[in-house]
N, C-alpha and C. Protein backbone atom coordinates (compact mmCIF):
# COMPACT_ATOMS: atom_id res chain seq x y z
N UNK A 1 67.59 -19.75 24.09
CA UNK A 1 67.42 -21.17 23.79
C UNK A 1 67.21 -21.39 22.31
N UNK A 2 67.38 -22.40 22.00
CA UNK A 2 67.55 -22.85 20.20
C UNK A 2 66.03 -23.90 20.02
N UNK A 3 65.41 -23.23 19.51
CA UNK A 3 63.73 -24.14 19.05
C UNK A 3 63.74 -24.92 18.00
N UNK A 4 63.66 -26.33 17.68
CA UNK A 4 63.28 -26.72 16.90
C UNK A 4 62.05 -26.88 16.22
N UNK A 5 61.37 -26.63 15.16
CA UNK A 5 60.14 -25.76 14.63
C UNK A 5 60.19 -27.02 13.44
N UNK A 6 59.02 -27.61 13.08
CA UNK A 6 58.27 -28.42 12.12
C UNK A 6 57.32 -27.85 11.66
N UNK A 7 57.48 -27.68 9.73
CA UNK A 7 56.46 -26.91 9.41
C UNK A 7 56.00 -28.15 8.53
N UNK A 8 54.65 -28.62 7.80
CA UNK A 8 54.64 -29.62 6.56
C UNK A 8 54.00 -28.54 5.64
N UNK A 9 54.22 -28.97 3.88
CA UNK A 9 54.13 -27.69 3.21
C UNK A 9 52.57 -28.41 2.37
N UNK A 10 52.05 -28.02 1.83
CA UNK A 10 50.86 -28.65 0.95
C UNK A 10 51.27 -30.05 -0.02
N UNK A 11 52.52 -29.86 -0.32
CA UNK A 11 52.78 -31.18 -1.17
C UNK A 11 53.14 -32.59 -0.22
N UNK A 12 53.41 -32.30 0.88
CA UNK A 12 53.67 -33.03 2.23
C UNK A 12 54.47 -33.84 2.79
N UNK A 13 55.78 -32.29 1.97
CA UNK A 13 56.53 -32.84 2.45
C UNK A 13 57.40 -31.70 3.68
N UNK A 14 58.30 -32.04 4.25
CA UNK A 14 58.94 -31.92 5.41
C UNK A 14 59.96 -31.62 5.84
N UNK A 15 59.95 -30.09 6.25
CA UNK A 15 61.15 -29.13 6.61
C UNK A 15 61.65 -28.86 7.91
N UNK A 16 62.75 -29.35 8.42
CA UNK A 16 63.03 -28.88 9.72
C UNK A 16 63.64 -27.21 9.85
N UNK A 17 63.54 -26.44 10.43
CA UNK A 17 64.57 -25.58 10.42
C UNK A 17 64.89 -25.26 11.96
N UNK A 18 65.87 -24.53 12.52
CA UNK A 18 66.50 -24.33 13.26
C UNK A 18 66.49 -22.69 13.67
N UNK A 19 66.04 -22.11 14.51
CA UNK A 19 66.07 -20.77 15.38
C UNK A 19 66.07 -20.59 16.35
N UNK A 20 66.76 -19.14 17.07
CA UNK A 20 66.72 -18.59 18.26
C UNK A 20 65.85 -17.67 18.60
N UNK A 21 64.68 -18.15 19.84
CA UNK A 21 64.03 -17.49 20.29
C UNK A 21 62.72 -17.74 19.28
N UNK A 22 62.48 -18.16 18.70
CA UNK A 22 61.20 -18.26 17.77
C UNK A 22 60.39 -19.40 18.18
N UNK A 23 59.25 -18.91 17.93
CA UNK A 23 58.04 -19.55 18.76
C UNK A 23 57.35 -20.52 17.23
N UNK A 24 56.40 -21.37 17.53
CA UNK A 24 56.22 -22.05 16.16
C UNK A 24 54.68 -21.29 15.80
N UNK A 25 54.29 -20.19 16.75
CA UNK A 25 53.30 -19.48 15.88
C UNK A 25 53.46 -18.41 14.64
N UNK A 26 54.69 -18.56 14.44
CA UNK A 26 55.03 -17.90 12.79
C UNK A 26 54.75 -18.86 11.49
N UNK A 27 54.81 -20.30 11.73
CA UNK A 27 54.20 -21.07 10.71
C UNK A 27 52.94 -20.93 10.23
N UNK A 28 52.18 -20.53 10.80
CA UNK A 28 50.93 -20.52 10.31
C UNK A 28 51.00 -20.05 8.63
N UNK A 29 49.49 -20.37 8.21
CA UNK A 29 49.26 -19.75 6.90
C UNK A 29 48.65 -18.70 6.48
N UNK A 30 49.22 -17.03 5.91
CA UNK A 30 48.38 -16.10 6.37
C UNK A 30 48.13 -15.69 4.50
N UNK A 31 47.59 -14.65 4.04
CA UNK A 31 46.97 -14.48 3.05
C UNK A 31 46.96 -12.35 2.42
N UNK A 32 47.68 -12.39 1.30
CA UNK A 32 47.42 -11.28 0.72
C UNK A 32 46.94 -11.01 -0.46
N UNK A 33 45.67 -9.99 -0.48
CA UNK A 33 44.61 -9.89 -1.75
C UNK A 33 45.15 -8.83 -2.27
N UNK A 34 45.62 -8.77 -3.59
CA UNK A 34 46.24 -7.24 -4.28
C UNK A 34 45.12 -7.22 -5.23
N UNK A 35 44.28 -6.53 -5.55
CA UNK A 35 43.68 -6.22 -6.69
C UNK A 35 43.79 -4.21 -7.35
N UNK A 36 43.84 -3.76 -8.25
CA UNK A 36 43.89 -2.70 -8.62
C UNK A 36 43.93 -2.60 -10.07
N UNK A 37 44.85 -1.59 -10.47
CA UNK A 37 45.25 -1.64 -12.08
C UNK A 37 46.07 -0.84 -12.71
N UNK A 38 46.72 -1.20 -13.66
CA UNK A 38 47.77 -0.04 -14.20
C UNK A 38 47.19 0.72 -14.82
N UNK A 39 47.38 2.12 -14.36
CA UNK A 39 46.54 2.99 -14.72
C UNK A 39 47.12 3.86 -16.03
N UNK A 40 48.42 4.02 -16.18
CA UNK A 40 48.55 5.06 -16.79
C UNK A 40 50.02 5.43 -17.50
N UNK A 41 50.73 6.05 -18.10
CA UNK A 41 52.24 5.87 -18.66
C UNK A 41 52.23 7.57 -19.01
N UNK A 42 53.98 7.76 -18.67
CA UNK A 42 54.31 8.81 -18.94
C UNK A 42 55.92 8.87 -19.46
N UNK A 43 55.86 8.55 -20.89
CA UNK A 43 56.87 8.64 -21.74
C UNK A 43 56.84 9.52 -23.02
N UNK A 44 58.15 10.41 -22.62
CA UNK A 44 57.96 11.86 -23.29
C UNK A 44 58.63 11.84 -24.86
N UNK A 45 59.09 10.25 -24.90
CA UNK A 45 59.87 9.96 -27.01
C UNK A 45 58.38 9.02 -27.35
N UNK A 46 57.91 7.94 -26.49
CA UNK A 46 56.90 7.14 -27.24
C UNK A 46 55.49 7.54 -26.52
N UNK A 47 54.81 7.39 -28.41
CA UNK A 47 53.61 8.17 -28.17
C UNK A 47 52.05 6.76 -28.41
N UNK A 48 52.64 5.14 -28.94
CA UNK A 48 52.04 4.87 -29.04
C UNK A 48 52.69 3.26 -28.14
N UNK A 49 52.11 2.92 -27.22
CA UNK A 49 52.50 1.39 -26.41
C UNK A 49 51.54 0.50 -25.89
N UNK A 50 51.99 -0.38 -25.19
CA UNK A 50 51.22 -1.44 -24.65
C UNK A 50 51.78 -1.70 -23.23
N UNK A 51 51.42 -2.53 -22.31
CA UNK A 51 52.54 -2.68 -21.06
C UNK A 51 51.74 -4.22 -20.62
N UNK A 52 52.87 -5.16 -20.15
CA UNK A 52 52.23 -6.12 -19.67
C UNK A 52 52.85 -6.27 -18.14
N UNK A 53 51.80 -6.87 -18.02
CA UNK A 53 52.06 -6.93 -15.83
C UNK A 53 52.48 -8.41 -15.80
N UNK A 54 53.00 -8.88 -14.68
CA UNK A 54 53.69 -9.79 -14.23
C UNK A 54 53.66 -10.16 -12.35
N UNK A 55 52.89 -10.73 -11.74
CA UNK A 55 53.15 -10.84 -9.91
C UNK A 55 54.03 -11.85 -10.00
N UNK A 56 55.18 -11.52 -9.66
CA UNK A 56 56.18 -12.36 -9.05
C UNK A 56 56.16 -12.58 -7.60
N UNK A 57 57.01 -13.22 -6.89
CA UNK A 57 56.97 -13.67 -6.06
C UNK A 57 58.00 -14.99 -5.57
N UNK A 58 58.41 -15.12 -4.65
CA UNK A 58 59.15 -16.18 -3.45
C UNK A 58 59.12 -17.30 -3.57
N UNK A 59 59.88 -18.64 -3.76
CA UNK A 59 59.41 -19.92 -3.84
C UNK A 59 58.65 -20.36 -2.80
N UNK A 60 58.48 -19.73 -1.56
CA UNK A 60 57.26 -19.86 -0.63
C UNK A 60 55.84 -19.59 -0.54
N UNK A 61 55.53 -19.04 -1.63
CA UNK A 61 54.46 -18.19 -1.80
C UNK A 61 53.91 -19.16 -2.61
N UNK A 62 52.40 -18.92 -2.90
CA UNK A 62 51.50 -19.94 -3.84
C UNK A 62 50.20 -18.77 -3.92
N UNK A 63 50.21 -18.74 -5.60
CA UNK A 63 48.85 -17.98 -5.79
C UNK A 63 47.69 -19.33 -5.58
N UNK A 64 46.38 -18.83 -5.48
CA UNK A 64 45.40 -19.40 -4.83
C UNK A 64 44.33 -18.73 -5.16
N UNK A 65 44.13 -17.93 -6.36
CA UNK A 65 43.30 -17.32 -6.79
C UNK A 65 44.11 -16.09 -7.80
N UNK A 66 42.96 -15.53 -9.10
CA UNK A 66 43.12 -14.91 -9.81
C UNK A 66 44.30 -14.64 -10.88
N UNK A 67 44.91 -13.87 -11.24
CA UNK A 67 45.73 -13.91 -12.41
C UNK A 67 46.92 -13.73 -12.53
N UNK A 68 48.30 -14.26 -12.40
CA UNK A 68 49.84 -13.68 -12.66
C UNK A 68 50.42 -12.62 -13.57
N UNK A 69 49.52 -12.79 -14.56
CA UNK A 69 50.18 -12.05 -15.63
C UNK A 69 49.17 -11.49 -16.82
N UNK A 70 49.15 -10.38 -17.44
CA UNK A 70 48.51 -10.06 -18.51
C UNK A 70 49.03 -8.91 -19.75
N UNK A 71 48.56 -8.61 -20.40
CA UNK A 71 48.82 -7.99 -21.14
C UNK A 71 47.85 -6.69 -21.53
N UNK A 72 48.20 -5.67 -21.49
CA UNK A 72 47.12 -4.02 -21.80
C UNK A 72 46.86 -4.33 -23.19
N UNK A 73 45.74 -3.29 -23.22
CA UNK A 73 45.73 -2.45 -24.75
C UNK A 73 46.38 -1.97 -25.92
N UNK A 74 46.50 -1.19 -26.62
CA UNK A 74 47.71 -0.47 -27.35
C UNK A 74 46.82 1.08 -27.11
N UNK A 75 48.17 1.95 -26.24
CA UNK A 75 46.97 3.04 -26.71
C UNK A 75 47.81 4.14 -26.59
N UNK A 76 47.50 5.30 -27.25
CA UNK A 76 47.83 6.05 -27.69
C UNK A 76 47.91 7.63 -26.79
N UNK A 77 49.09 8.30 -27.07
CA UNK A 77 49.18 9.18 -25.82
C UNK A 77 48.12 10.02 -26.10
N UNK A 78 47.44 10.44 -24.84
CA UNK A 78 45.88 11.70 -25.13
C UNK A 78 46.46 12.54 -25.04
N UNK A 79 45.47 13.43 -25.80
CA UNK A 79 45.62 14.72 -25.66
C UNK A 79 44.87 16.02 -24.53
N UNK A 80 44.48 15.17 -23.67
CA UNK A 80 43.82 15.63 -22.76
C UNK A 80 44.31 15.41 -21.27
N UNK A 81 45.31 14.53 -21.25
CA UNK A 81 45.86 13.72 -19.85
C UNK A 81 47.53 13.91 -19.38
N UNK A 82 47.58 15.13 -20.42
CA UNK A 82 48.86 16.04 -19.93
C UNK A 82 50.24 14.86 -20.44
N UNK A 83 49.63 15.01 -22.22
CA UNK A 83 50.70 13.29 -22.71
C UNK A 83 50.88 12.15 -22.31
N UNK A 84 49.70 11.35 -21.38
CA UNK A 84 49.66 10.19 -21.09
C UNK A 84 49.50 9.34 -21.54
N UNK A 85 49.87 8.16 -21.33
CA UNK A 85 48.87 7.13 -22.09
C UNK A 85 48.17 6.24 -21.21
N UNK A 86 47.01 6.38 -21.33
CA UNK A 86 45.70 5.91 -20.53
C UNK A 86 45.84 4.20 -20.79
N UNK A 87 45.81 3.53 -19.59
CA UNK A 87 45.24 1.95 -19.70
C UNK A 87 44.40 1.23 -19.05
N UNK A 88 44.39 1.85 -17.97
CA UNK A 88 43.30 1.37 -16.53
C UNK A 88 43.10 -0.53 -16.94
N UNK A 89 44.29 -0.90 -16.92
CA UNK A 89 44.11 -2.16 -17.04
C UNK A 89 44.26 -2.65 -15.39
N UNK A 90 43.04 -3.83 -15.32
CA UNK A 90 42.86 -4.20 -14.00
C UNK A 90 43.65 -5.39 -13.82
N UNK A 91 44.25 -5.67 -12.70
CA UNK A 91 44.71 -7.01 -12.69
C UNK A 91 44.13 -7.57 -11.05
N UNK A 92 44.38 -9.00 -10.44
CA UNK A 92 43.72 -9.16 -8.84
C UNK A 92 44.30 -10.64 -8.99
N UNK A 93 44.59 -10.56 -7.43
CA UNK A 93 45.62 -11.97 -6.92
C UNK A 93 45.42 -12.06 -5.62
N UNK A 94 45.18 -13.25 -5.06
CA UNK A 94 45.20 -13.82 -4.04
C UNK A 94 45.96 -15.04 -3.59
N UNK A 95 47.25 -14.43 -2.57
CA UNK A 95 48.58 -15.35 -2.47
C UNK A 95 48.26 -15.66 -0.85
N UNK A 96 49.04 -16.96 -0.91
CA UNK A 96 49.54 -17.54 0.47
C UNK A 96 51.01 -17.56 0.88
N UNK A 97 51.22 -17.31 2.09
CA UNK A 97 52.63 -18.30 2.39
C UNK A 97 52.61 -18.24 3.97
N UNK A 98 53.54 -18.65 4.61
CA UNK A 98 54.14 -19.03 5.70
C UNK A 98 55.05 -18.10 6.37
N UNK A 99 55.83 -17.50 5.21
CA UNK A 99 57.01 -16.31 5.22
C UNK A 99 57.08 -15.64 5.08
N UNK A 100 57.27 -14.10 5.23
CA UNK A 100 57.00 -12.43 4.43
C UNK A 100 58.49 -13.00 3.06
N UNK A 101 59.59 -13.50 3.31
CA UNK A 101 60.42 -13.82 2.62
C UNK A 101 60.01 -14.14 0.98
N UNK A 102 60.52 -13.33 0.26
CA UNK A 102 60.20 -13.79 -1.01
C UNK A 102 58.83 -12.59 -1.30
N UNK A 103 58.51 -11.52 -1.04
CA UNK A 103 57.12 -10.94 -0.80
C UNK A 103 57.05 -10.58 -2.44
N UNK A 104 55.77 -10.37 -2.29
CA UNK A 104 55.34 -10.29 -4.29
C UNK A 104 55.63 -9.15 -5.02
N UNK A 105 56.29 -8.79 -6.01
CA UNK A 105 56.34 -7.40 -6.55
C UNK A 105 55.35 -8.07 -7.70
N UNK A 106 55.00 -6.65 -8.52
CA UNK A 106 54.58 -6.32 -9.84
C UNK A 106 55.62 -5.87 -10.87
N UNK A 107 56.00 -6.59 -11.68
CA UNK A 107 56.91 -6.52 -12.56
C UNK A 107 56.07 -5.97 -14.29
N UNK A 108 57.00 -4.96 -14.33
CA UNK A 108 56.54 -4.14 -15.76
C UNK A 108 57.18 -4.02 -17.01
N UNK A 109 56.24 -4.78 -18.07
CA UNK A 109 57.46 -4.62 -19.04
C UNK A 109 56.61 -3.59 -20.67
N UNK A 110 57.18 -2.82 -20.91
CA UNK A 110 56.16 -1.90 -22.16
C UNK A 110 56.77 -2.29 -23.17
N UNK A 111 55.74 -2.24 -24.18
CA UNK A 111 56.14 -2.82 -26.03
C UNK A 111 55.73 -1.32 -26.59
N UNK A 112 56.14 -1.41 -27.84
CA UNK A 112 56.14 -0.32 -28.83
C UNK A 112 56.20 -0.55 -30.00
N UNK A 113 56.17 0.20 -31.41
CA UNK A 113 56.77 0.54 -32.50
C UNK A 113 57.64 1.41 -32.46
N UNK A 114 58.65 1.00 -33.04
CA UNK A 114 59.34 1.51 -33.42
C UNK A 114 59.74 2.45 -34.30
N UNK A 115 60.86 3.21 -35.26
CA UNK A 115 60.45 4.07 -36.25
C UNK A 115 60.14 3.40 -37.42
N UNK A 116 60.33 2.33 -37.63
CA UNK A 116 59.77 1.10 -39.00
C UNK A 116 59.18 0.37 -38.48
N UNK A 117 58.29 0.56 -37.42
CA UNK A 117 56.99 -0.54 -37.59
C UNK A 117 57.11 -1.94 -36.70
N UNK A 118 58.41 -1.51 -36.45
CA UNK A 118 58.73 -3.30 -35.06
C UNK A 118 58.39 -2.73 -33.96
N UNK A 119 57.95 -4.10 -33.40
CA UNK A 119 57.73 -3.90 -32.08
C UNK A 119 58.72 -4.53 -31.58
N UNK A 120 59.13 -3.09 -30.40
CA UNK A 120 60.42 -3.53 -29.66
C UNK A 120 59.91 -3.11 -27.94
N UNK A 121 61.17 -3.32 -26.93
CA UNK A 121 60.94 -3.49 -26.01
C UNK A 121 61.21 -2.03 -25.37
N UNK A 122 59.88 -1.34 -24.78
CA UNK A 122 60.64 0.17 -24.65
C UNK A 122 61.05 0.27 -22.90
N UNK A 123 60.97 -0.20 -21.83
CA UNK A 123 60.91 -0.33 -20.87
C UNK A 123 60.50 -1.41 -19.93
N UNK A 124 61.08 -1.58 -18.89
CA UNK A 124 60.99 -2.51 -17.75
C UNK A 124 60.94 -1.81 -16.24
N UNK A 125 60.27 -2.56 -15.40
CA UNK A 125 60.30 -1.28 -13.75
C UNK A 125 59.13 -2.65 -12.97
N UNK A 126 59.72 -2.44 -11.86
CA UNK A 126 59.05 -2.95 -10.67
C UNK A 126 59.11 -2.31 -9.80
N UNK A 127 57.91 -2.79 -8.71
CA UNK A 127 58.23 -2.20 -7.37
C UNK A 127 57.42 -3.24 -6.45
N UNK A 128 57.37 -3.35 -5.05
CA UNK A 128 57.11 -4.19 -4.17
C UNK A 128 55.67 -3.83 -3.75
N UNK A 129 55.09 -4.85 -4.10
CA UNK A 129 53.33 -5.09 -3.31
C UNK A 129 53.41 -4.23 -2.08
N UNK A 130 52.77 -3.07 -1.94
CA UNK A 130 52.64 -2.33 -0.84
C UNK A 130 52.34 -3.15 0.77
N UNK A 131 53.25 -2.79 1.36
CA UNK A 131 53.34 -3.52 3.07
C UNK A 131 52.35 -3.55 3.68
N UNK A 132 51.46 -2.46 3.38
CA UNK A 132 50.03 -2.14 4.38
C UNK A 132 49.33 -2.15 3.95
N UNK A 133 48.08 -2.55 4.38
CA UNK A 133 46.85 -2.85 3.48
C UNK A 133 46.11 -1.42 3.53
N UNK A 134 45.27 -1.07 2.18
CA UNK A 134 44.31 -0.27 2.18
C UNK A 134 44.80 0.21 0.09
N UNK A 135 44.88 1.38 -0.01
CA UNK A 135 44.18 2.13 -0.87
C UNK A 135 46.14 2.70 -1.44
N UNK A 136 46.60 2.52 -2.47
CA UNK A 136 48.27 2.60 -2.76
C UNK A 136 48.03 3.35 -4.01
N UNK A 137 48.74 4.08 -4.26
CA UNK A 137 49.20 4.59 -5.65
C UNK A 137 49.99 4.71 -5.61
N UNK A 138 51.18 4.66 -6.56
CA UNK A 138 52.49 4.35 -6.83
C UNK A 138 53.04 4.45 -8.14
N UNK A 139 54.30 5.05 -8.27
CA UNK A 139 54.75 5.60 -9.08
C UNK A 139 55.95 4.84 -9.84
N UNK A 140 55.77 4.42 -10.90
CA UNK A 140 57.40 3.26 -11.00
C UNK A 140 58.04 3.54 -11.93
N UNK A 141 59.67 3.61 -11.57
CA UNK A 141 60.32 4.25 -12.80
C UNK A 141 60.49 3.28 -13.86
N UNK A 142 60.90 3.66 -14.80
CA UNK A 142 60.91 2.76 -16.11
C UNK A 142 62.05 2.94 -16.99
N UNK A 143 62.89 1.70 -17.39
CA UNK A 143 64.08 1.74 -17.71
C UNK A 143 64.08 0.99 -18.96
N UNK A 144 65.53 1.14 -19.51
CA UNK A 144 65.57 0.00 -20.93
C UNK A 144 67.23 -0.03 -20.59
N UNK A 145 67.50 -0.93 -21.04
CA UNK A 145 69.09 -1.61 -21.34
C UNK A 145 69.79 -0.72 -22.48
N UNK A 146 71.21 -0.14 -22.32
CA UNK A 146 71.47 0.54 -23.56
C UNK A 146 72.70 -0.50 -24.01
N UNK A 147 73.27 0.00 -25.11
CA UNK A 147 73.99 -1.18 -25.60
C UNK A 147 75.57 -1.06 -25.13
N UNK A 148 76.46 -1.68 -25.40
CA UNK A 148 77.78 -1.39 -24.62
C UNK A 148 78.36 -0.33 -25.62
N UNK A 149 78.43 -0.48 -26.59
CA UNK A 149 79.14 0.61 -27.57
C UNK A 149 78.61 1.71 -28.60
N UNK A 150 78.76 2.56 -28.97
CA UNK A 150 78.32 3.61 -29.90
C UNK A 150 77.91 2.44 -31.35
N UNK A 151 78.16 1.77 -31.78
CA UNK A 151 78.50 0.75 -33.07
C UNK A 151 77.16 -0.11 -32.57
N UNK A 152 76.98 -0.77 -31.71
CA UNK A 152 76.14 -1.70 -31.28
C UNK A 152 74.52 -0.55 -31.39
N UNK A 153 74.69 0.22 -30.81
CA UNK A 153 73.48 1.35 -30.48
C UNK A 153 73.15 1.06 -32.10
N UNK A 154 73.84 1.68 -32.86
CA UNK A 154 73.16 1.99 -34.51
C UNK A 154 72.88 0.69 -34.92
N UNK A 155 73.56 -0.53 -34.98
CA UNK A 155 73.28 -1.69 -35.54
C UNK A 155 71.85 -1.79 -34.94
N UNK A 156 71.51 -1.37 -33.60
CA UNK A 156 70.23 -2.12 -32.70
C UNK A 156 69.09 -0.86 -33.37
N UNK A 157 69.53 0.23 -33.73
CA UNK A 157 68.35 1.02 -34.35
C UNK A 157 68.03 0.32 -36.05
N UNK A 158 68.76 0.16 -36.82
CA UNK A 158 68.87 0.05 -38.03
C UNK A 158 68.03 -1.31 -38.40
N UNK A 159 68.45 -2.69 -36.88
CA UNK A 159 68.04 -3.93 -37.25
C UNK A 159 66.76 -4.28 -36.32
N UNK A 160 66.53 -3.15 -35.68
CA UNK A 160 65.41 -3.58 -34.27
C UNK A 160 65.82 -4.55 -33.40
N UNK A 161 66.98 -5.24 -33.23
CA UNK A 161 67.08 -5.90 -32.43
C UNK A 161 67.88 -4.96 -31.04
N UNK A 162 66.79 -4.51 -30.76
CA UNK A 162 67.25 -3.73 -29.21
C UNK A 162 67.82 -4.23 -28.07
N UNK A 163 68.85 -4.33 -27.02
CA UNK A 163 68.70 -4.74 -26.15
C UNK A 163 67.78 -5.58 -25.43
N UNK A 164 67.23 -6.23 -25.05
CA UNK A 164 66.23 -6.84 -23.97
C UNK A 164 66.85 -7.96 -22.99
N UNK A 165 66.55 -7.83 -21.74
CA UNK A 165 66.73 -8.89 -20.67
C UNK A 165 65.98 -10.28 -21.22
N UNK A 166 66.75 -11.23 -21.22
CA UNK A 166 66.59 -12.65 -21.57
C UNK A 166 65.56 -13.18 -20.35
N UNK A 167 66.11 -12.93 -19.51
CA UNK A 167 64.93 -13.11 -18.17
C UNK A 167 64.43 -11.74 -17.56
N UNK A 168 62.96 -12.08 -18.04
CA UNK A 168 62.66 -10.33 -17.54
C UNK A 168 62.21 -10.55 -15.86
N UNK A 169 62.72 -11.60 -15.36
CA UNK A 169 62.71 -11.37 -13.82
C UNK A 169 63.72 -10.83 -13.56
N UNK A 170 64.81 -10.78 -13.93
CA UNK A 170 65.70 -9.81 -13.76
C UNK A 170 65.41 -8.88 -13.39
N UNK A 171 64.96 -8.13 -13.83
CA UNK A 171 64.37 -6.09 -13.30
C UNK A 171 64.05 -6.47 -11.80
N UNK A 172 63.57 -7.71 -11.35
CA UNK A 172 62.87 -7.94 -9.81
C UNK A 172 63.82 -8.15 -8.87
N UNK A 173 65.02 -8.43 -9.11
CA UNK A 173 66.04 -8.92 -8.37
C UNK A 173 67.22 -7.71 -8.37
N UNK A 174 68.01 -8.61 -7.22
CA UNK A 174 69.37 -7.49 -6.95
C UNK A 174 70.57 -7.70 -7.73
N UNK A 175 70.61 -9.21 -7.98
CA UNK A 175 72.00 -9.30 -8.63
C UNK A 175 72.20 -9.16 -9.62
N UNK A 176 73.77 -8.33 -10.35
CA UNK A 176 74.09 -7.80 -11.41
C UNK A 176 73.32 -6.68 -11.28
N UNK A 177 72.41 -6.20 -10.84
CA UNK A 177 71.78 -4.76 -11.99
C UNK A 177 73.03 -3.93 -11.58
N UNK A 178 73.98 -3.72 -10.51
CA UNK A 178 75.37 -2.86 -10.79
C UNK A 178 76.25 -2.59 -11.79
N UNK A 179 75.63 -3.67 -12.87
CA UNK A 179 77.07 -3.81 -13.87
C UNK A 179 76.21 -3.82 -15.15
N UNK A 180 74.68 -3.64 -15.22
CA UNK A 180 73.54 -3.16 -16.11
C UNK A 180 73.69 -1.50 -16.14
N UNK A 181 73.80 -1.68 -17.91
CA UNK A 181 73.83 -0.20 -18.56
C UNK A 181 72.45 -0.30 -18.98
N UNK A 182 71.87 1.40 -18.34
CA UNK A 182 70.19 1.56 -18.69
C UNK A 182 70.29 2.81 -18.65
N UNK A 183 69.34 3.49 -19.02
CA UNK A 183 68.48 4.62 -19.69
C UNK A 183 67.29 4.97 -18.90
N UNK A 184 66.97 5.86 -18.31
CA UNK A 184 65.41 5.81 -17.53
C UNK A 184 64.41 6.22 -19.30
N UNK A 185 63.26 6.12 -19.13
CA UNK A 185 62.00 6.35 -20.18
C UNK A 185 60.96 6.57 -19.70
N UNK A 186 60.78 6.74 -18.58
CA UNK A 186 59.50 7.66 -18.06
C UNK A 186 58.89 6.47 -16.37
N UNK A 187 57.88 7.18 -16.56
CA UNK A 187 56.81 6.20 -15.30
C UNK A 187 55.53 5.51 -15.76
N UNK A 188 55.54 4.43 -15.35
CA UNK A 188 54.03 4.03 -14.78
C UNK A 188 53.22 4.04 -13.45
N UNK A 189 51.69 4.25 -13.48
CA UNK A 189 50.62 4.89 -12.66
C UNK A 189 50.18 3.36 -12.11
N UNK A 190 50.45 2.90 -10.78
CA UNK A 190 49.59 1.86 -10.49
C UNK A 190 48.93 2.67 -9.39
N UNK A 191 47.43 1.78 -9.24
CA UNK A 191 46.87 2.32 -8.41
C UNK A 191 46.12 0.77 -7.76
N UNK A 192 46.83 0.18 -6.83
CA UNK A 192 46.08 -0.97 -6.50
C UNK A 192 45.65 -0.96 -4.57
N UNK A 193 44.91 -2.01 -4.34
CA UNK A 193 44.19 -2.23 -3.18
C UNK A 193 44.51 -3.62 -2.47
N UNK A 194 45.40 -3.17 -1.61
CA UNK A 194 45.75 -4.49 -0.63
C UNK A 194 45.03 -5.03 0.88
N UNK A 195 44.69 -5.59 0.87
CA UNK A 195 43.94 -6.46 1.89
C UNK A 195 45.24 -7.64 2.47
N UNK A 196 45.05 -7.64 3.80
CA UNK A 196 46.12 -9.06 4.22
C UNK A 196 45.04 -9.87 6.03
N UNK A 197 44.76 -11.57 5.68
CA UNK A 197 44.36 -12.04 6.69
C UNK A 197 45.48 -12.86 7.14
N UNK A 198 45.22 -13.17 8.43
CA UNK A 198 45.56 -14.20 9.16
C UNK A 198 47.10 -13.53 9.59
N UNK A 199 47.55 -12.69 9.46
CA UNK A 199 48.42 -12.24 9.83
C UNK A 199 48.91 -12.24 11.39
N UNK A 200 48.25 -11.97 12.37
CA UNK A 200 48.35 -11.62 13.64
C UNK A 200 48.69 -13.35 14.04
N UNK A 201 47.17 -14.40 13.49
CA UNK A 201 47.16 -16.07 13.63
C UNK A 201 48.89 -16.49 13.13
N UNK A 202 49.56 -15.77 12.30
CA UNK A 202 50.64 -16.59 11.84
C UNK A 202 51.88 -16.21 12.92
N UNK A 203 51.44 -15.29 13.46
CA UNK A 203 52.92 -14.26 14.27
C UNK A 203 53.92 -13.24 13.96
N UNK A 204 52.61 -12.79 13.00
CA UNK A 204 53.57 -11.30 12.13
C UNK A 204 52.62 -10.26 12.02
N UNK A 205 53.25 -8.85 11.86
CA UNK A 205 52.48 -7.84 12.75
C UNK A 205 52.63 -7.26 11.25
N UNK A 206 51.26 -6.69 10.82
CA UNK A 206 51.21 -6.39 9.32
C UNK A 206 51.15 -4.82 9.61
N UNK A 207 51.25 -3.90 10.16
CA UNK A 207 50.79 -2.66 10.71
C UNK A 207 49.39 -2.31 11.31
């Protein structure tokens, strides 16, 4: 049978949609707490960076607490942490929605100096807010854009104007990255803590 399902959204206004077999206890409003922190970098050419975080997310989704976006330290690879570079920068968010559709990644983007002193863009990497709640560490690769030609490469060393994504939501999405020329540059260390309510109340089975 074909259900017609009425959801109203906080601004109040009014969506019909149309499904088979769906019950209207999936509307509900259920809730995920990410808090943790980027812990750590492992890039074996740069020895001195920064990294800023980013929670993206679904046009269904609505933060409802704590922070989208920030920016680390500058710090310098140790010599004790097997060439790392230490940040234990914390970040914490508390999102809503209606839909798993659209679910939140953490989007990563690292700054640097360069060999004259600019700061350029040394890497980008995401990965998806862990599915299950509890205790995550996670490993994310880290990329940069290379240029289309041998000629372009030297102009972009000589003038610092490196490659960079115009929209750094890009790295979060699927389309085009097939036809994106990149470079891997190492990993970043997240280590965050997911909590999820109301899940079961909305009609979705969180594990």
């Amino acid at each position: 049978p074909i259900v017609l399902f009425l959801y109203v959204e906080k601004k109040k206004s009014v969506a019909w949609g149309v499904c088979d077999n769906m019950t209207t206890s999936g509307t509900g409003v259920f809730y995920v707490i990410v808090n943790g922190s980027v812990e750590s970098a492992s890039f074996a050419m740069y020895n001195k960076v920064y990294c800023k975080y980013e929670i993206v997310f679904g046009e269904h989704w609505q933060a409802t607490a704590g922070v989208e976006n920030g920016l680390s330290q500058e710090s310098v690879k140790s010599k004790h942490e097997l060439g790392k570079v230490v940040w234990n920068f914390p970040f914490e968010i508390t999102l809503k929605s209606q839909i798993p559709h659209g679910w939140p990644r953490i989007l990563l983007t690292v700054f640097g100096p360069d060999a004259f002193g600019r700061e350029v863009v040394r890497g980008y990497g995401s990965c998806c807010v862990p599915l299950q709640a509890g205790v995550h560490s996670v490993r994310v690769p880290m990329f940069a854009p290379r240029p289309s030609t041998q000629l372009q490469e030297w102009l972009a060393f000589f003038t610092g104007n490196k490659p960079e994504f115009i929209d750094t939501h890009f790295v979060a999405k699927g389309e085009g990255r097939d036809i994106t020329r990149v470079k891997s540059n190492g990993f970043i260390n997240i280590k965050c803590n997911v909590a999820m309510k109301d899940f079961k109340k909305a009609g979705f089975n969180s594990g």
